[in-house]
Protein backbone atom coordinates (compact mmCIF):
# COMPACT_ATOMS: atom_id res chain seq x y z
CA UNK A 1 22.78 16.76 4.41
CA UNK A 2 22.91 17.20 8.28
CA UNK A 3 19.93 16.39 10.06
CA UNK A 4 19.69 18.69 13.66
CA UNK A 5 18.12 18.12 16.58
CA UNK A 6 15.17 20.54 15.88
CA UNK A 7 14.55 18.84 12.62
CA UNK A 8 14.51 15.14 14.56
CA UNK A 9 11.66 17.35 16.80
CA UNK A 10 9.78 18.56 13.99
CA UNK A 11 9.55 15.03 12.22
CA UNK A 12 8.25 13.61 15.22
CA UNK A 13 5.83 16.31 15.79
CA UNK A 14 4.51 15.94 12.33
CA UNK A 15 4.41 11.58 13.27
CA UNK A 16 2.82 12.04 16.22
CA UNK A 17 5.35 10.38 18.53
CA UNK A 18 7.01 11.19 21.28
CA UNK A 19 10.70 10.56 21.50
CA UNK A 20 13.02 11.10 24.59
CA UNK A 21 15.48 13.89 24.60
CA UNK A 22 18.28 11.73 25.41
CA UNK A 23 17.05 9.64 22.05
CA UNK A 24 17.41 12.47 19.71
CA UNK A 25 21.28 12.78 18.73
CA UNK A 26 20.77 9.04 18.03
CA UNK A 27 18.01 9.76 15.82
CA UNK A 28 19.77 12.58 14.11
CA UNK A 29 22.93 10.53 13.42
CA UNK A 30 20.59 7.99 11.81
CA UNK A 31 18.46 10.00 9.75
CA UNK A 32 21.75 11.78 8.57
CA UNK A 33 23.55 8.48 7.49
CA UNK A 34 20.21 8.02 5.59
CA UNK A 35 20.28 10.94 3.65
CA UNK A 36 24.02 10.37 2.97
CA UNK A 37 23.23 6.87 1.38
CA UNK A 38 20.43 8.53 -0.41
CA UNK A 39 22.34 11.06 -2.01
CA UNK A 40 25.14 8.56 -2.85
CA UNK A 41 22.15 6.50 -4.60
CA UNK A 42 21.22 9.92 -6.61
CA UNK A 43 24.68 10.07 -7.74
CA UNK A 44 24.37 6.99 -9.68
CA UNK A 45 23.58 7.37 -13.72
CA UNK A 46 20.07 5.65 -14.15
CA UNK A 47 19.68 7.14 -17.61
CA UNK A 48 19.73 4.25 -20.03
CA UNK A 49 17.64 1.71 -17.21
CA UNK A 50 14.26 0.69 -17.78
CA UNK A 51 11.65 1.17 -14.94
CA UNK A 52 10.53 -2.18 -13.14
CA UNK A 53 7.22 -2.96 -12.09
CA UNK A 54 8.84 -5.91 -9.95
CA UNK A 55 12.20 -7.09 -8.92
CA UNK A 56 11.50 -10.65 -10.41
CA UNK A 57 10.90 -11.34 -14.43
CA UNK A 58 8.21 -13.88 -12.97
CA UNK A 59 5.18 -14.70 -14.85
CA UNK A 60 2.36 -16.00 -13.11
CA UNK A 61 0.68 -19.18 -14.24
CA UNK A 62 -2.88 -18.75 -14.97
CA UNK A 63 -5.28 -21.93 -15.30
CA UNK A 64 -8.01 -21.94 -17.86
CA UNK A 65 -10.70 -19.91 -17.59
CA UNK A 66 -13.98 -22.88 -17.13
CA UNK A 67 -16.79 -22.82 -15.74
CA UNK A 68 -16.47 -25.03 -12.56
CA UNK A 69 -19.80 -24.36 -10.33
CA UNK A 70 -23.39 -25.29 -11.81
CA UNK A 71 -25.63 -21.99 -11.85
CA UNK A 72 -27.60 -21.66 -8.44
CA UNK A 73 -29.16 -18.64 -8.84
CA UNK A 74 -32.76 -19.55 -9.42
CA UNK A 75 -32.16 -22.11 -6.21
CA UNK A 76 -30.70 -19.15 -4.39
CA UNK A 77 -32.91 -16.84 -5.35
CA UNK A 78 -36.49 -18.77 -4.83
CA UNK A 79 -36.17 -18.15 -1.08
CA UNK A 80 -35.40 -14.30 -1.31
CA UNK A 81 -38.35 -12.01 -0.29
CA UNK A 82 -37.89 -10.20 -3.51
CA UNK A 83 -36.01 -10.50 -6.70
CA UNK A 84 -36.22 -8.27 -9.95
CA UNK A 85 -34.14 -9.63 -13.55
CA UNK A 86 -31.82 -11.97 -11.58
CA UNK A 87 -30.74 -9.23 -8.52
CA UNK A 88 -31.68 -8.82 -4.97
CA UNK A 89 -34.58 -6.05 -4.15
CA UNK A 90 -33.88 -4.49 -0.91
CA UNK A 91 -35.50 -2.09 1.57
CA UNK A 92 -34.15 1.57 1.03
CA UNK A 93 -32.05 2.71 4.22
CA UNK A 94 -31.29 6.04 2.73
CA UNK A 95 -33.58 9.06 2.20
């Protein structure tokens, strides 16, 4: 797949950038190398591969699940203007 100068124009139209017009053959050579090793990655038989959620067969290392903190919410909550069933009462903003 060739990639022409108009396209290179239209892609950066659609980015938002400006590029110079002495820039653009550069660009287009790029882009179309690109493509090339795209295609030549299509061309490969993935058929019998399993998906990957992540390049690395890492597991992460959890630590136990304990409580660590003593419960502060009463202490917390005793110098609130208003509380309701262990939650913050606020003013409404919104009508």
């Amino acid at each position: 797949m060739s990639i022409e100068d108009s396209d290179i124009k239209k892609i950066a139209h659609l980015a938002r950038i400006s590029i110079a017009e002495e820039d653009i053959p550069g660009y287009a050579t790029e882009l179309t190398n690109i493509m090339a090793w795209v295609e030549q990655m299509n061309a490969v038989d993935t058929d019998h591969i399993e998906p990957m959620a992540h390049p690395l067969h890492a597991v992460q290392r959890l630590r136990d699940d304990v409580v660590s903190e003593p419960d502060l919410r009463e202490a917390a909550q005793a110098i609130a203007p208003e509380t309701e069933a262990g939650l913050y009462l606020v003013p409404k903003v919104i009508e």
